[in-house]
Protein backbone atom coordinates (compact mmCIF):
# COMPACT_ATOMS: atom_id res chain seq x y z
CA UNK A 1 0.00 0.00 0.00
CA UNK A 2 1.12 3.33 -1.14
CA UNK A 3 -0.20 6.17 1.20
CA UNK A 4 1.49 9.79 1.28
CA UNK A 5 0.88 12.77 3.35
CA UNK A 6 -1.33 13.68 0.60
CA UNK A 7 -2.91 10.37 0.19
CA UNK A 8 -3.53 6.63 -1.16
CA UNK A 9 -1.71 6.02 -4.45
CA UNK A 10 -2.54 3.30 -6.57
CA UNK A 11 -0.72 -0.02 -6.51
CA UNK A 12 -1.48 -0.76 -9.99
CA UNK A 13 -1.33 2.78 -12.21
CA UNK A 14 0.75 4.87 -9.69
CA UNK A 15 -1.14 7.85 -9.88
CA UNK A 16 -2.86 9.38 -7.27
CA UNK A 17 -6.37 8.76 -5.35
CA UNK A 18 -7.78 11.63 -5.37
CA UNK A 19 -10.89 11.92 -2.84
CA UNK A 20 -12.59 14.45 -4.84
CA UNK A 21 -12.78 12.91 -8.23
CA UNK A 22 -12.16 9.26 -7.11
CA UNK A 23 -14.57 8.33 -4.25
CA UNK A 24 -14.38 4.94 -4.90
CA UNK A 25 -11.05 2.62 -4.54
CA UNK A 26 -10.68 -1.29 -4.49
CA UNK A 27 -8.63 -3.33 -1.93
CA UNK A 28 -6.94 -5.79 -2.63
CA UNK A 29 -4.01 -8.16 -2.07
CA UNK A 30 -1.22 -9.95 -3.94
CA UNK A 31 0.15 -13.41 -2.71
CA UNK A 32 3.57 -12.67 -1.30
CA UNK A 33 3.03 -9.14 -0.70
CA UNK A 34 2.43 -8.44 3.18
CA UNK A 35 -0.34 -5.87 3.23
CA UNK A 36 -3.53 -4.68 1.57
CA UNK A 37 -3.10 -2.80 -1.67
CA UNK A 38 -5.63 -0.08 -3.29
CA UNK A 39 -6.34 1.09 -6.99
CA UNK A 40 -8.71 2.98 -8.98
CA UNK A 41 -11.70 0.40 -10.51
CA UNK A 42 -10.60 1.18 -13.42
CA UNK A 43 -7.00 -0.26 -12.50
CA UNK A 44 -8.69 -3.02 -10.47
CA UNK A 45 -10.38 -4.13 -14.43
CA UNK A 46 -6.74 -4.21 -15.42
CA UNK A 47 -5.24 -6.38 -12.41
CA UNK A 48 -8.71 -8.77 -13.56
CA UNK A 49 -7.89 -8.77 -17.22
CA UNK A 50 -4.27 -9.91 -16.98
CA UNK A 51 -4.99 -12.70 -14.98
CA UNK A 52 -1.91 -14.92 -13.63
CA UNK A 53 0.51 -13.09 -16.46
CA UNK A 54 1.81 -9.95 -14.67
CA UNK A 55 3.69 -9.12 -17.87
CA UNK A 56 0.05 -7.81 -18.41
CA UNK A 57 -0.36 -5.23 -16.13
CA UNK A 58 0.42 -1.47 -16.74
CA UNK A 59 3.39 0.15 -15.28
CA UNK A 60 3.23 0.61 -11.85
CA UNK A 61 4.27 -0.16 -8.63
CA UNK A 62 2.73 -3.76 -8.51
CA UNK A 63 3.98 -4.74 -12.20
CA UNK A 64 7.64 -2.89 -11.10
CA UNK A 65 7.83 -5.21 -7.32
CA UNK A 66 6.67 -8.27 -10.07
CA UNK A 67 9.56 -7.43 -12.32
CA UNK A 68 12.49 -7.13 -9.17
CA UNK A 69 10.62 -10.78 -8.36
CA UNK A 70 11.21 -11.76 -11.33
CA UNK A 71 15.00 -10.89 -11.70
CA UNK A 72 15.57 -12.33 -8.11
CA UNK A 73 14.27 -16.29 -9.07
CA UNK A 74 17.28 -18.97 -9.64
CA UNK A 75 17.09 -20.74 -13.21
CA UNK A 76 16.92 -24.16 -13.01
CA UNK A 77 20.20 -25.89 -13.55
């Protein structure tokens, strides 16, 4: 989860939630990330649509902690 002193950010898009304009937000959470996360709906259709392939998702912080995942796993010998 992504909060700052002026608010939540989204986990998926990055941007801002803005209370004015976005009065909705979705909760969620990621297997192996401690924590709930929030997005805009909008982002939450995204997270939906890509399914199990985070290669999917837009950039972000979710798709960047994916990527550092990624780059940390062993091959197989």
């Amino acid at each position: 989860m992504s909060v700052t002193s002026t608010g939540l950010r989204c986990d998926v898009c990055g941007d801002y939630i803005l209370p004015v304009l976005d009065d909705v937000y979705e909760r969620f959470g990621v297997k192996g990330i401690d924590g709930e996360l929030h997005c805009h709906p909008k982002c939450k259709q995204a997270l939906i649509d890509c399914g199990k392939d985070w290669t999917k998702l837009p950039s972000g912080p979710l798709r960047d902690a994916f990527e550092e995942a990624a780059k940390k796993e062993v091959p197989p010998c």
